[in-house]
C-alpha atoms as a PDB file:
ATOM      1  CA  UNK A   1       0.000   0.000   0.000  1.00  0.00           C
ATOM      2  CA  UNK A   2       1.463   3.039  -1.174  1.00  0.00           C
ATOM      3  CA  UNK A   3       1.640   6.275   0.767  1.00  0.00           C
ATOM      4  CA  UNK A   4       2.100   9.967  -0.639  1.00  0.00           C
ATOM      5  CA  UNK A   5       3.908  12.983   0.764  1.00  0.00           C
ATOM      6  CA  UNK A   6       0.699  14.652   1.747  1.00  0.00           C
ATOM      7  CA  UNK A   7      -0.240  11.895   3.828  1.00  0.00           C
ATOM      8  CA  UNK A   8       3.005  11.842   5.898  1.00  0.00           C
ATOM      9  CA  UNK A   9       2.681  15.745   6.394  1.00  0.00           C
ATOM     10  CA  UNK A  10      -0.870  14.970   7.829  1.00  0.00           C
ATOM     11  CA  UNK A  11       0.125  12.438  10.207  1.00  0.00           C
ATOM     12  CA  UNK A  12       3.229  14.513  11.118  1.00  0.00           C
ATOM     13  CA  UNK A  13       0.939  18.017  11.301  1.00  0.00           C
ATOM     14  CA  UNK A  14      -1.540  15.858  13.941  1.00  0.00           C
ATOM     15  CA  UNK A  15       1.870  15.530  16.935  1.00  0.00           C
ATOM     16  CA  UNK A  16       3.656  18.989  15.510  1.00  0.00           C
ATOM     17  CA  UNK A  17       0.817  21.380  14.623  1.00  0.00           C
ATOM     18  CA  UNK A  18       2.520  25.098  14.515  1.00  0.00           C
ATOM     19  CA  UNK A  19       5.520  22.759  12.813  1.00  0.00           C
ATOM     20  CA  UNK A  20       7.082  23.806   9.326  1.00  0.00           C
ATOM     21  CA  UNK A  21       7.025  20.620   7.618  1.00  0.00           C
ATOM     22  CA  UNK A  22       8.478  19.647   3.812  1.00  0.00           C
ATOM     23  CA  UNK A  23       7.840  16.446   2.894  1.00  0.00           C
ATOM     24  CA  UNK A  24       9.292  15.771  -1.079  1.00  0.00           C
ATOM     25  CA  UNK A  25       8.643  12.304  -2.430  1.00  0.00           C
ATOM     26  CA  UNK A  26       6.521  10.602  -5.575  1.00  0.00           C
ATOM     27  CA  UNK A  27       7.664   7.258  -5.844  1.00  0.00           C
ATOM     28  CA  UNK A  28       5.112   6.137  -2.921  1.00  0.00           C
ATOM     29  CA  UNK A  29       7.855   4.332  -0.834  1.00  0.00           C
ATOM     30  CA  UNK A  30      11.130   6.371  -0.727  1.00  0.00           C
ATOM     31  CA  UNK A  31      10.733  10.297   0.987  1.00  0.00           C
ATOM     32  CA  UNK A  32      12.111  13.249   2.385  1.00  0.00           C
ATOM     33  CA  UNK A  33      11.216  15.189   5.020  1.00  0.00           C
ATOM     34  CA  UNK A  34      12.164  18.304   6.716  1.00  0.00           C
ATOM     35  CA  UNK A  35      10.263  19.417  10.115  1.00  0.00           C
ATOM     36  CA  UNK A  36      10.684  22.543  12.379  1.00  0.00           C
ATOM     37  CA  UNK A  37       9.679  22.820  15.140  1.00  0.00           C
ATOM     38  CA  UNK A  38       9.645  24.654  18.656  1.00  0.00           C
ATOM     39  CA  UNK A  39       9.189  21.794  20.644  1.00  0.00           C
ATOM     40  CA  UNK A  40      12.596  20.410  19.655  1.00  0.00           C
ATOM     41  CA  UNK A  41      14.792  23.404  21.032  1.00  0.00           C
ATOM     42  CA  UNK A  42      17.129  21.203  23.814  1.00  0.00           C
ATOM     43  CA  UNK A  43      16.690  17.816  22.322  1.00  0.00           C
ATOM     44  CA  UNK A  44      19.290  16.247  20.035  1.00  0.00           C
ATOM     45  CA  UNK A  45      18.888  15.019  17.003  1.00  0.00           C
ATOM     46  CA  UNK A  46      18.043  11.127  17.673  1.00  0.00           C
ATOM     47  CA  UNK A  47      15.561  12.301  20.336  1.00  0.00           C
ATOM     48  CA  UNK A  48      14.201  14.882  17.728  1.00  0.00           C
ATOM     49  CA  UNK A  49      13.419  11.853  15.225  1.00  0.00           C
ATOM     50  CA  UNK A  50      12.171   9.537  17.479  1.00  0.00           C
ATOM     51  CA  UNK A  51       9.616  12.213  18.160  1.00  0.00           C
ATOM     52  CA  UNK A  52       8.444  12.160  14.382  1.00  0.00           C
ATOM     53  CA  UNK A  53       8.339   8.563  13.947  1.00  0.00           C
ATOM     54  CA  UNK A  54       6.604   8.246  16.658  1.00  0.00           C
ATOM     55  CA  UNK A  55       4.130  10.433  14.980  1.00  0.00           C
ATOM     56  CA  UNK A  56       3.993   8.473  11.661  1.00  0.00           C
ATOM     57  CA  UNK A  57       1.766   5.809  13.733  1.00  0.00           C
ATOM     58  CA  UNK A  58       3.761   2.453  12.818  1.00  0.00           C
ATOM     59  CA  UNK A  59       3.853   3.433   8.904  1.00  0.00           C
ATOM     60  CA  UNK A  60       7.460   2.382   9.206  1.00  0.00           C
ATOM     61  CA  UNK A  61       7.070  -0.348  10.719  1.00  0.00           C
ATOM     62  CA  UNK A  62       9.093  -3.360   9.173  1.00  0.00           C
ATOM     63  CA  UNK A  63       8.454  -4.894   5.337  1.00  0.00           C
ATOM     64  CA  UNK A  64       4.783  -4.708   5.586  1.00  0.00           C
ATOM     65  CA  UNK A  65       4.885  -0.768   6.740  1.00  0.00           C
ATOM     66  CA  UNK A  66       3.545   1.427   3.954  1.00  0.00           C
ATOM     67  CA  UNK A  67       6.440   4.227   3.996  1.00  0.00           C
ATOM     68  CA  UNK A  68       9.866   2.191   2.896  1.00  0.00           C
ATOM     69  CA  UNK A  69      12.669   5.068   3.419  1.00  0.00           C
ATOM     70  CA  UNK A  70      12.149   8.376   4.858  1.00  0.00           C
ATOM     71  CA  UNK A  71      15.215  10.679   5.032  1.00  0.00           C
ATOM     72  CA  UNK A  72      14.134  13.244   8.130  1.00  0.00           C
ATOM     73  CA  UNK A  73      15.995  16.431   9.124  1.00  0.00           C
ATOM     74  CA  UNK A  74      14.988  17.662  11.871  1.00  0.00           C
ATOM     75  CA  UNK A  75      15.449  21.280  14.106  1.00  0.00           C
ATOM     76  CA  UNK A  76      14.299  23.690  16.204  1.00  0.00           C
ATOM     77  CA  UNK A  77      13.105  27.245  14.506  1.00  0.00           C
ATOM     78  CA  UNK A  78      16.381  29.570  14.401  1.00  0.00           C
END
């Protein structure tokens, strides 16, 4: 089951809702994603992307997940 960039911003949007978020992808599998956000400010990067995995709701999760690769930046505004 294939998944589009829109749908990752939406599930992102629902745990970072003032976030800037970029997601670029059209192949349905392979993405990348850029998110801003305040609520990052003092957390490093790993704990950063844990947070937005977290909020991608197991669409990762192993060979049967519906997102295959995401490549995720992640910061607090400047």
């Amino acid at each position: 089951m294939a998944i589009t960039a829109t749908e990752i911003e939406s599930l992102i949007r629902e745990s970072f809702p003032d976030a800037l978020i970029n997601v670029q992808g059209d192949d349905g599998q392979h993405f990348a994603a850029e998110v801003i956000d305040e609520s990052f400010r003092g957390k490093n990067r790993v704990q950063q992307q844990r947070a937005v995995y977290a909020a991608l709701k197991g669409k990762m999760d192993g060979p049967n997940g519906a997102l295959h690769a995401l490549a995720l930046t992640t910061k607090a505004p400047a």
